[in-house]
Protein backbone atom coordinates (compact mmCIF):
# COMPACT_ATOMS: atom_id res chain seq x y z
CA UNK A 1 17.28 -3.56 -30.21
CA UNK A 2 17.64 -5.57 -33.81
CA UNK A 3 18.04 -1.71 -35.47
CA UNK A 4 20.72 -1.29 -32.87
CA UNK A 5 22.58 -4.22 -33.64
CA UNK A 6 22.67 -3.71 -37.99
CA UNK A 7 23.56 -0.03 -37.37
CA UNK A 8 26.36 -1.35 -34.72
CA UNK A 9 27.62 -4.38 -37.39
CA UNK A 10 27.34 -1.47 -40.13
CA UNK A 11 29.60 0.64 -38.40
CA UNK A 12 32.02 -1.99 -37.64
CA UNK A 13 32.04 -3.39 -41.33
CA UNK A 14 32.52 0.46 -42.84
CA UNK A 15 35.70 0.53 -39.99
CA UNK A 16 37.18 -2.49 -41.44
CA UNK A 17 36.41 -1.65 -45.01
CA UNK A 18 38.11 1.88 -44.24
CA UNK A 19 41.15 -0.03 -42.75
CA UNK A 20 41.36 -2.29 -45.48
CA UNK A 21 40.20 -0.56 -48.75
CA UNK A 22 42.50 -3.92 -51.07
CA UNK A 23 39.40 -6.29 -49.25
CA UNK A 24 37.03 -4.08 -50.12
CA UNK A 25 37.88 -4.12 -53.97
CA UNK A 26 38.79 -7.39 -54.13
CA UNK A 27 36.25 -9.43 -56.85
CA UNK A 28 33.57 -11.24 -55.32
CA UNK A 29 31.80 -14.04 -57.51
CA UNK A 30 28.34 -15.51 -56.60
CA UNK A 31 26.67 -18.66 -58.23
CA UNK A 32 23.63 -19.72 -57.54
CA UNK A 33 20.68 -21.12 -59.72
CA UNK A 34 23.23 -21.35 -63.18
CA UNK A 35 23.63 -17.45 -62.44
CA UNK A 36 26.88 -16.03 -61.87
CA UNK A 37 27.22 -12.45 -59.97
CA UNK A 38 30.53 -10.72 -60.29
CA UNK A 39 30.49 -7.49 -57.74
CA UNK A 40 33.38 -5.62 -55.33
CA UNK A 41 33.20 -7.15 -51.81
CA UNK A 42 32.44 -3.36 -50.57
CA UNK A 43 30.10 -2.41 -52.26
CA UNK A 44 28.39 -6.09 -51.91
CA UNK A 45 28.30 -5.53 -48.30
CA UNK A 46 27.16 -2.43 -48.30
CA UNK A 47 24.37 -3.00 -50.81
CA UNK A 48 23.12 -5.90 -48.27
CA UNK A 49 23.19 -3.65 -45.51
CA UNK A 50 20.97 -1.16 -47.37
CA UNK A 51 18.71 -4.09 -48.33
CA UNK A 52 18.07 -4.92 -44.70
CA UNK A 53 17.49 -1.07 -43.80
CA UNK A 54 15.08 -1.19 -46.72
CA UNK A 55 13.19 -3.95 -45.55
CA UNK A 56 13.04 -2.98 -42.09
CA UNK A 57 11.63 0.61 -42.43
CA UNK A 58 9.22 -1.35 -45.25
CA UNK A 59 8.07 -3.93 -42.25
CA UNK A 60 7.63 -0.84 -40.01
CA UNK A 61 5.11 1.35 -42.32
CA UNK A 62 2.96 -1.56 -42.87
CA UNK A 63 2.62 -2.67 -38.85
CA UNK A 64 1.81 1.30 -38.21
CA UNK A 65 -0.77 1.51 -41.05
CA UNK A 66 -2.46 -2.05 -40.01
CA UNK A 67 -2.69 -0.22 -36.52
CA UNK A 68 -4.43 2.70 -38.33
CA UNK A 69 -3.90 6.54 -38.20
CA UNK A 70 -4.47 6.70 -33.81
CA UNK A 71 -1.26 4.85 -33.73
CA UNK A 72 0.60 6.65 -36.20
CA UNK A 73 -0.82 9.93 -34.60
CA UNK A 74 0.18 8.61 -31.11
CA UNK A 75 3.72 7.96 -32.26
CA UNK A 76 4.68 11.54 -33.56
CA UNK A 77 3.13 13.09 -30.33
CA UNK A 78 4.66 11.27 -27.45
CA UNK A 79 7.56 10.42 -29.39
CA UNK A 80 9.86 7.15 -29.42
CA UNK A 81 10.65 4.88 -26.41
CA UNK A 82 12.19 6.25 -24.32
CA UNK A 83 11.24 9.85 -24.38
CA UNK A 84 7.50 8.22 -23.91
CA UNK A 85 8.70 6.12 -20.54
CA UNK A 86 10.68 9.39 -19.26
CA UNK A 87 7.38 11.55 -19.57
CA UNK A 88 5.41 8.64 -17.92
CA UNK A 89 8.07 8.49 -15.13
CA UNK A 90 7.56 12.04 -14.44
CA UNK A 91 3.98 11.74 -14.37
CA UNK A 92 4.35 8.86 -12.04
CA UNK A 93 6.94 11.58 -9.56
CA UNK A 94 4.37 14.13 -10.03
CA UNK A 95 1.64 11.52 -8.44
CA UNK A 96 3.62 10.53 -5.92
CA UNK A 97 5.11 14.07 -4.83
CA UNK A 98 1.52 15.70 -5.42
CA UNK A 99 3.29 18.23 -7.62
CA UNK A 100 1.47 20.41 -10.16
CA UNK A 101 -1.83 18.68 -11.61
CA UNK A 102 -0.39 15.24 -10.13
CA UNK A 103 0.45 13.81 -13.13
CA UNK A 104 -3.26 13.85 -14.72
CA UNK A 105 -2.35 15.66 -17.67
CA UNK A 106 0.29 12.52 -18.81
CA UNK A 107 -1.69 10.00 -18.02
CA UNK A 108 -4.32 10.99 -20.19
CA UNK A 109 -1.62 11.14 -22.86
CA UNK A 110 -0.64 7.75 -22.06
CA UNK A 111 -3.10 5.40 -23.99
CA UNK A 112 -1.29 2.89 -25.85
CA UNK A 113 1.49 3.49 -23.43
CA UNK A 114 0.47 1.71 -20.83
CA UNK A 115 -2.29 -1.31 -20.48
CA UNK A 116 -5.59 0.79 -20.21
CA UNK A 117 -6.36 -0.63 -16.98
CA UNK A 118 -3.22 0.81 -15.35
CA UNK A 119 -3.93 4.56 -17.26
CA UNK A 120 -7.07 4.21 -15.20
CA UNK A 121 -5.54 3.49 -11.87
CA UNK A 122 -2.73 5.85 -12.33
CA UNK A 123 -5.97 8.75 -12.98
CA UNK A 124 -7.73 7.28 -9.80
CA UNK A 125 -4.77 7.87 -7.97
CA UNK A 126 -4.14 11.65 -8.99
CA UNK A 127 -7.98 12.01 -6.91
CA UNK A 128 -9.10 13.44 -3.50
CA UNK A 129 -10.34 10.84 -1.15
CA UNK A 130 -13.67 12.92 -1.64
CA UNK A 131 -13.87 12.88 -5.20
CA UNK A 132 -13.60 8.93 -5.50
CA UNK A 133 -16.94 7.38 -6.42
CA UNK A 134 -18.64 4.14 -5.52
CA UNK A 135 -17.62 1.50 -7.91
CA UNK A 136 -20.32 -0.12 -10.10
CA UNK A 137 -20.52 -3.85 -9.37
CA UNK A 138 -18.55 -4.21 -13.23
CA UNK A 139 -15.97 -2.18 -12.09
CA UNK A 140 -12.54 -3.55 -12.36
CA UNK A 141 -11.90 -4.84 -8.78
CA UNK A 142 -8.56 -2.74 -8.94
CA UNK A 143 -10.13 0.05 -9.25
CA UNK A 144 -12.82 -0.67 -6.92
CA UNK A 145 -9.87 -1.39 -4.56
CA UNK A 146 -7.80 1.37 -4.93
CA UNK A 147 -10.60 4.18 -5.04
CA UNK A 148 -12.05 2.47 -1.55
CA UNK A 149 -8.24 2.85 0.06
CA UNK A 150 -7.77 6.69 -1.10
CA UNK A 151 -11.13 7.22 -0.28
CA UNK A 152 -10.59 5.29 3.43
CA UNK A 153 -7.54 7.08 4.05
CA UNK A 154 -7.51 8.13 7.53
CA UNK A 155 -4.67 10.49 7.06
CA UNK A 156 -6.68 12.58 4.78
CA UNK A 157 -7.25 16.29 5.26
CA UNK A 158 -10.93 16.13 4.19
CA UNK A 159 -12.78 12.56 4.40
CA UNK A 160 -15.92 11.69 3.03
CA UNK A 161 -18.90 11.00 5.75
CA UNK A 162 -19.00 7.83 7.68
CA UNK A 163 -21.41 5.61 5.29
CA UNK A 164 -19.98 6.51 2.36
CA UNK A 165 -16.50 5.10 3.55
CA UNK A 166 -18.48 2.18 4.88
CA UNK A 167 -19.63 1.37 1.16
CA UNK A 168 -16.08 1.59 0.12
CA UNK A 169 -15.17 -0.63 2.61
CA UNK A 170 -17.49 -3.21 1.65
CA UNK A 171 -17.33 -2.78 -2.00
CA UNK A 172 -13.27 -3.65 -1.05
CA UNK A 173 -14.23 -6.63 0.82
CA UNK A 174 -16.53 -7.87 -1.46
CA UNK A 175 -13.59 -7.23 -4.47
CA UNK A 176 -10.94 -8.71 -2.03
CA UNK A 177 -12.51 -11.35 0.83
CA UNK A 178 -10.37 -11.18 3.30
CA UNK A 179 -7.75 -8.08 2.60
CA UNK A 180 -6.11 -7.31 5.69
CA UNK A 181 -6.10 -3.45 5.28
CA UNK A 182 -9.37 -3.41 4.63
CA UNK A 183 -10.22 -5.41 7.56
CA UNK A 184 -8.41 -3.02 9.68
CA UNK A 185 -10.01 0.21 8.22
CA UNK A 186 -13.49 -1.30 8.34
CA UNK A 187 -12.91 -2.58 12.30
CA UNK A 188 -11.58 1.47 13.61
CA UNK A 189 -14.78 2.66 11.36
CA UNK A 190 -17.19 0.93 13.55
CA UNK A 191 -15.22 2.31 16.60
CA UNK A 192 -15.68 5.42 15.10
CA UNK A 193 -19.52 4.77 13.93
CA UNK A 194 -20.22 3.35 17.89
CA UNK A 195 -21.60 0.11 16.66
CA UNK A 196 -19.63 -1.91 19.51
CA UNK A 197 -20.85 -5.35 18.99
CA UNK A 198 -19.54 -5.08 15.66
CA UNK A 199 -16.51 -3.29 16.44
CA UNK A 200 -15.80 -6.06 19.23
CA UNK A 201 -16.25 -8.38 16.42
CA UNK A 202 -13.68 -6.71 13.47
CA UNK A 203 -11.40 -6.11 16.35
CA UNK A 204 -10.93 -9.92 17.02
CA UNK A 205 -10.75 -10.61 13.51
CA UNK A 206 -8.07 -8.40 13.28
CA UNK A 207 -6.38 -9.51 15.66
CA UNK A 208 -6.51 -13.61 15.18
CA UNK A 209 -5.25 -12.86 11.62
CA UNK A 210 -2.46 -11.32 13.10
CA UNK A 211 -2.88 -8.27 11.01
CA UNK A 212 -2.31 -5.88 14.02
CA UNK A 213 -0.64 -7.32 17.23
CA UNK A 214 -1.89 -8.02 20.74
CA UNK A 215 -0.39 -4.82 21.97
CA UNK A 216 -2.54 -2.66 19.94
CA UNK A 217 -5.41 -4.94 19.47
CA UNK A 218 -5.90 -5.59 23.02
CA UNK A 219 -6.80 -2.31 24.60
CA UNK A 220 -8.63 -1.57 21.82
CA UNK A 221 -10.85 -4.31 22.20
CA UNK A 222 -11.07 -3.93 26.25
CA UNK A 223 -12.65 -0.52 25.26
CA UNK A 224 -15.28 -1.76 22.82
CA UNK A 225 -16.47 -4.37 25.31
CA UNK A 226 -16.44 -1.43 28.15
CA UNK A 227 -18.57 0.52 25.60
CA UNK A 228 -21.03 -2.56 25.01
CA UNK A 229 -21.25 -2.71 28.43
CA UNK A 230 -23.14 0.22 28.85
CA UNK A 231 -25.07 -0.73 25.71
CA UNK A 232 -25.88 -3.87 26.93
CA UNK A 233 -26.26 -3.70 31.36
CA UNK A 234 -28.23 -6.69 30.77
CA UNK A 235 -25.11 -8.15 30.05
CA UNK A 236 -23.07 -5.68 31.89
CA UNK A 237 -21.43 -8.24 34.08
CA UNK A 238 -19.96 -10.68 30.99
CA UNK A 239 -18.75 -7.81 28.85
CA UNK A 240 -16.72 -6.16 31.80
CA UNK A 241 -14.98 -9.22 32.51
CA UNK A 242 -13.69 -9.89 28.79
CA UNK A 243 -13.14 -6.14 28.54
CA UNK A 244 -10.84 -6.90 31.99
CA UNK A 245 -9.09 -10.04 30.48
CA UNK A 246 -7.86 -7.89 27.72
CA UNK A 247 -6.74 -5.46 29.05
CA UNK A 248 -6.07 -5.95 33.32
CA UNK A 249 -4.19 -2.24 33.27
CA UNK A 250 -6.96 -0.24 31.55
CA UNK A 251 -8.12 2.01 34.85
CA UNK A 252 -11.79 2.53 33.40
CA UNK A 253 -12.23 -1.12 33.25
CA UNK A 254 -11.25 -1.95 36.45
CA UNK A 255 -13.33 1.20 38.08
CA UNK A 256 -16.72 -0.13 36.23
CA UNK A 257 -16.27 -3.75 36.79
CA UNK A 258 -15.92 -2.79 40.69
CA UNK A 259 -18.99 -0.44 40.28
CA UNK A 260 -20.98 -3.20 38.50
CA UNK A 261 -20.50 -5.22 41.43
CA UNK A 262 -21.95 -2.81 43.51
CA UNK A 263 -24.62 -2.12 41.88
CA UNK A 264 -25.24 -6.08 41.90
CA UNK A 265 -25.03 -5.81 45.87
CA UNK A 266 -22.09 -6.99 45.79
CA UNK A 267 -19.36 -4.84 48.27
CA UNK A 268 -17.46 -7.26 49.26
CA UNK A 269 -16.49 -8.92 45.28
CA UNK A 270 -16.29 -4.76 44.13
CA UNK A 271 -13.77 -4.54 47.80
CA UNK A 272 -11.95 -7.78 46.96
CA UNK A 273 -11.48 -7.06 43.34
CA UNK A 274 -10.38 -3.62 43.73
CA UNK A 275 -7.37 -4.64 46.30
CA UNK A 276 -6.34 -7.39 44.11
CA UNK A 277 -6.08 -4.95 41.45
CA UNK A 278 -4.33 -2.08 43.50
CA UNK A 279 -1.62 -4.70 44.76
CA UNK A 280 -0.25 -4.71 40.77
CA UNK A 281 -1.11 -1.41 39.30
CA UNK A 282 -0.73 2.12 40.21
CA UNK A 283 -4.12 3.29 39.81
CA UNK A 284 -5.38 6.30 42.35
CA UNK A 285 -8.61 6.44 40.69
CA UNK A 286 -8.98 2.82 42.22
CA UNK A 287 -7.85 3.44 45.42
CA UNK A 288 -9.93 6.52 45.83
CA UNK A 289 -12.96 4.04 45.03
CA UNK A 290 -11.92 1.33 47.08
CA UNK A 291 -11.79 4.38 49.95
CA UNK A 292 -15.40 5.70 49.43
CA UNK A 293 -16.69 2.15 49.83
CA UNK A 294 -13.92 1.01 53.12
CA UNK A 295 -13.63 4.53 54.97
CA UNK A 296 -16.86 3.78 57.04
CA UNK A 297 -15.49 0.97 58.80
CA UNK A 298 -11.86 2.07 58.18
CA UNK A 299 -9.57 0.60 61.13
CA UNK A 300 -10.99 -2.58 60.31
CA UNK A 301 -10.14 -1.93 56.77
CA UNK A 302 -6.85 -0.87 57.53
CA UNK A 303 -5.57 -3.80 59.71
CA UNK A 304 -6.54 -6.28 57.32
CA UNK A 305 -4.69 -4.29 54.68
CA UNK A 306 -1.56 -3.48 57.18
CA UNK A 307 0.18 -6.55 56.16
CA UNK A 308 -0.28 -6.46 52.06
CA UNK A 309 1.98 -4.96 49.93
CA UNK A 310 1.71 -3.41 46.90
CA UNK A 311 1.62 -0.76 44.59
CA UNK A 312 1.92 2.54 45.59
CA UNK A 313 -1.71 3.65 44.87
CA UNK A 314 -2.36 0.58 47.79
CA UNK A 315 -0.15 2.68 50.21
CA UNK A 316 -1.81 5.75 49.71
CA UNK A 317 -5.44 4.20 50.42
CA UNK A 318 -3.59 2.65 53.56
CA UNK A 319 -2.86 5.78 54.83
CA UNK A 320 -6.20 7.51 53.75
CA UNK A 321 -7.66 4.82 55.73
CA UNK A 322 -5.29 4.74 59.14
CA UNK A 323 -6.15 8.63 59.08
CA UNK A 324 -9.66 8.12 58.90
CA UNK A 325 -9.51 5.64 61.83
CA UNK A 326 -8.11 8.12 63.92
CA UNK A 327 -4.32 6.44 63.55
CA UNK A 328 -2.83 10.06 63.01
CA UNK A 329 0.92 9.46 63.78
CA UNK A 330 0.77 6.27 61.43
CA UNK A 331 -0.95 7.97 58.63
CA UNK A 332 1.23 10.75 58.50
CA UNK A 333 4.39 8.66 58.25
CA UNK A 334 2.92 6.43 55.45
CA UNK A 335 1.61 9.71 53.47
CA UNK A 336 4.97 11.61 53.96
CA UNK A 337 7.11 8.19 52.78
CA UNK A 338 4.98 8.45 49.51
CA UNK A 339 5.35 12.22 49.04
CA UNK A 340 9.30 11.62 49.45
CA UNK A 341 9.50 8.77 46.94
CA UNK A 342 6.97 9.06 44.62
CA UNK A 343 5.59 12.88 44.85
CA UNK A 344 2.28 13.40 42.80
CA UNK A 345 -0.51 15.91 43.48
CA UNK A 346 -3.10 13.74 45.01
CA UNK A 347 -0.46 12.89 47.69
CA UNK A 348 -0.31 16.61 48.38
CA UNK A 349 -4.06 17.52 48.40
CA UNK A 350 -4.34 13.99 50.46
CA UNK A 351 -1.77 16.50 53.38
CA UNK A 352 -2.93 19.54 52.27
CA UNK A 353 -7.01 18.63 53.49
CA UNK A 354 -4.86 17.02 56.82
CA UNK A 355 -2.95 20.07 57.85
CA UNK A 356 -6.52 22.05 56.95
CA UNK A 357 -8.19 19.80 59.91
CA UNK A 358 -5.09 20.82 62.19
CA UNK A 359 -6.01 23.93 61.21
CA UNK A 360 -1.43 24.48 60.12
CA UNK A 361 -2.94 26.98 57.39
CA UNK A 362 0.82 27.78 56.15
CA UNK A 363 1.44 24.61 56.10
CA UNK A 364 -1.53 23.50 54.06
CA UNK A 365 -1.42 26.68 51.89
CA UNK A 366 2.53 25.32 50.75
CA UNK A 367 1.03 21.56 49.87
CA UNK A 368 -2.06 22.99 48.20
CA UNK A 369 0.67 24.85 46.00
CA UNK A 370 2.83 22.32 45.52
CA UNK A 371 -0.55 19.87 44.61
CA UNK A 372 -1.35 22.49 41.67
CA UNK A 373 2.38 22.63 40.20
CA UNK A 374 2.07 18.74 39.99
CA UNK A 375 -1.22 18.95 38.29
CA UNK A 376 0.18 21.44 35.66
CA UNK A 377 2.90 19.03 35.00
């Protein structure tokens, strides 16, 4: 910048002096110390100028020889400046766009460039997520950190095996307590590894940090406590009820919990929970449970349930259960409402088995049809 601005004042003096050649051979007369200099004002100028060019390419020599012969070396290879930051820019575009050897080839070249801690990173970064290795405990937590997130990557094509990402992970978290992408990698790899009390465990922590949000974190979570139910069946009963309270929608949930009454002798809490749930969600796989454990005493089952409304799944177990207590007419005209407004192919099969017992085989053979188109759809 200071060579920029004597050539610049150079080249503005030499104008002037061009423009007016009677200053520039005017006398100019210097005392100083009981010596008296007599020179042109032209040539004093430029004389100083050639001084400070002098003196700065002097200054310059010696700084390159105190840094020794690397420097000097380093200096004719790359170049000055700017051509050094545009082949490091390039190297940086060839990392980013995974072009040719990714850059690796420049950033070798880069030493004295760039802080060595940075050349290193920028190298780390040109690597497979399978070709990163475990950082040594006096690794530079950068590193440590960025060779566990290339090497966690779960949008890579080819991933190393499940413990060595753990390590990683761990290695990141013990480098950075606390980092919220690490968090979140290290709670879906214990999803993925099936170790549910510890995935129901990252999962929270994930999501009271507010690093992911309740929409995501919440089914996520009602699955790992589903899973750890049927890890645990000691404590079957707790972890289906938190896995419910997380996620009231989830239809595998709600289908075990009902089941896990049952299996605790308990019809009526599996019958009473199962309605409750049918009369907010549209879950068939519910109300075709609900109907295996009500169709033996199903007129009594369907009077109480006559006057409830609901969802639509609760309509078609209402007219499961009028047909199965002999309430023909009725059941029909609930079952054909529900084909009319809300079609589906259990709603068909559901007619289809109906007109089979009525022994309408065109009939039956036209809603088995139209029950398979659904279920390719």
């Amino acid at each position: 910048m200071r060579l920029k601005i004597l050539l610049l004042l150079a080249l503005l003096l030499t104008i002037a002096l061009t423009l007016f050649p009677d200053v520039a051979h005017q006398t100019l007369i210097i005392e100083a110390f009981g010596w008296q200099f007599e020179t042109k004002q032209g040539a004093f100028v430029v004389s100083l100028l050639l001084i400070l060019a002098i003196f700065w390419l002097i200054r310059r020599i010696i700084t390159a020889l105190l840094a020794g012969p690397g420097q000097l070396w380093q200096t004719l290879r790359i170049g000055g400046h700017k051509r050094r930051e545009e082949r490091l820019r390039d190297g940086i575009a060839q990392w980013l766009d995974m072009r040719g050897d990714y850059g690796q080839r420049i950033f070798k070249k880069s030493r004295g460039i760039i802080p060595e801690w940075a050349r290193h990173l920028l190298v780390l970064g040109t690597q497979a997520s399978t070709d990163q290795v475990l950082a040594s405990p006096d690794e530079d937590k950068l590193a440590t950190v960025l060779a566990a997130r290339i090497a966690t990557d779960p949008n890579a094509t080819s991933r190393p095996d499940i413990a060595t990402r753990k390590a990683h992970l761990e290695a990141w978290l013990q480098a950075h307590p606390n980092a919220p992408l690490a968090l979140i990698r290290m709670a879906d790899l214990t999803v993925e590894e099936g170790d549910w009390k510890q995935a129901v465990k990252r999962l929270e922590e994930v999501w009271k940090h507010g690093y992911r949000s309740a929409a995501y974190s919440k089914p996520k979570l009602a699955q790992a406590w589903l899973a750890l139910a049927n890890q645990e069946p000691q404590h079957a009963m707790e972890h289906l009820r938190k896995a419910y309270r997380m996620n009231p929608s989830d239809s595998d949930v709600a289908l075990a919990l009902g089941k896990n009454h049952l299996q605790n002798n308990n019809a009526k809490a599996a019958s009473k929970f199962w309605l409750a749930h049918l009369e907010r969600e549209y879950d068939l796989p519910i109300a075709d449970a609900a109907y295996d454990l009500l169709k033996d005493k199903a007129l009594d089952a369907y009077h109480k349930l006559e006057s409830r409304e609901g969802s639509v799944a609760l309509q078609w177990l209402k007219a499961r259960l009028a047909h199965a207590g002999k309430l023909g007419g009725l059941a029909d005209e609930i079952l054909a409402a529900l084909i009319q407004e809300s079609p589906c192919s259990e709603f068909w099969q559901t007619q289809a088995e109906w007109l089979m017992e009525k022994e309408q085989w065109d009939e039956a053979k036209h809603a088995y049809q139209q029950a398979l188109t659904l279920a390719r759809d």
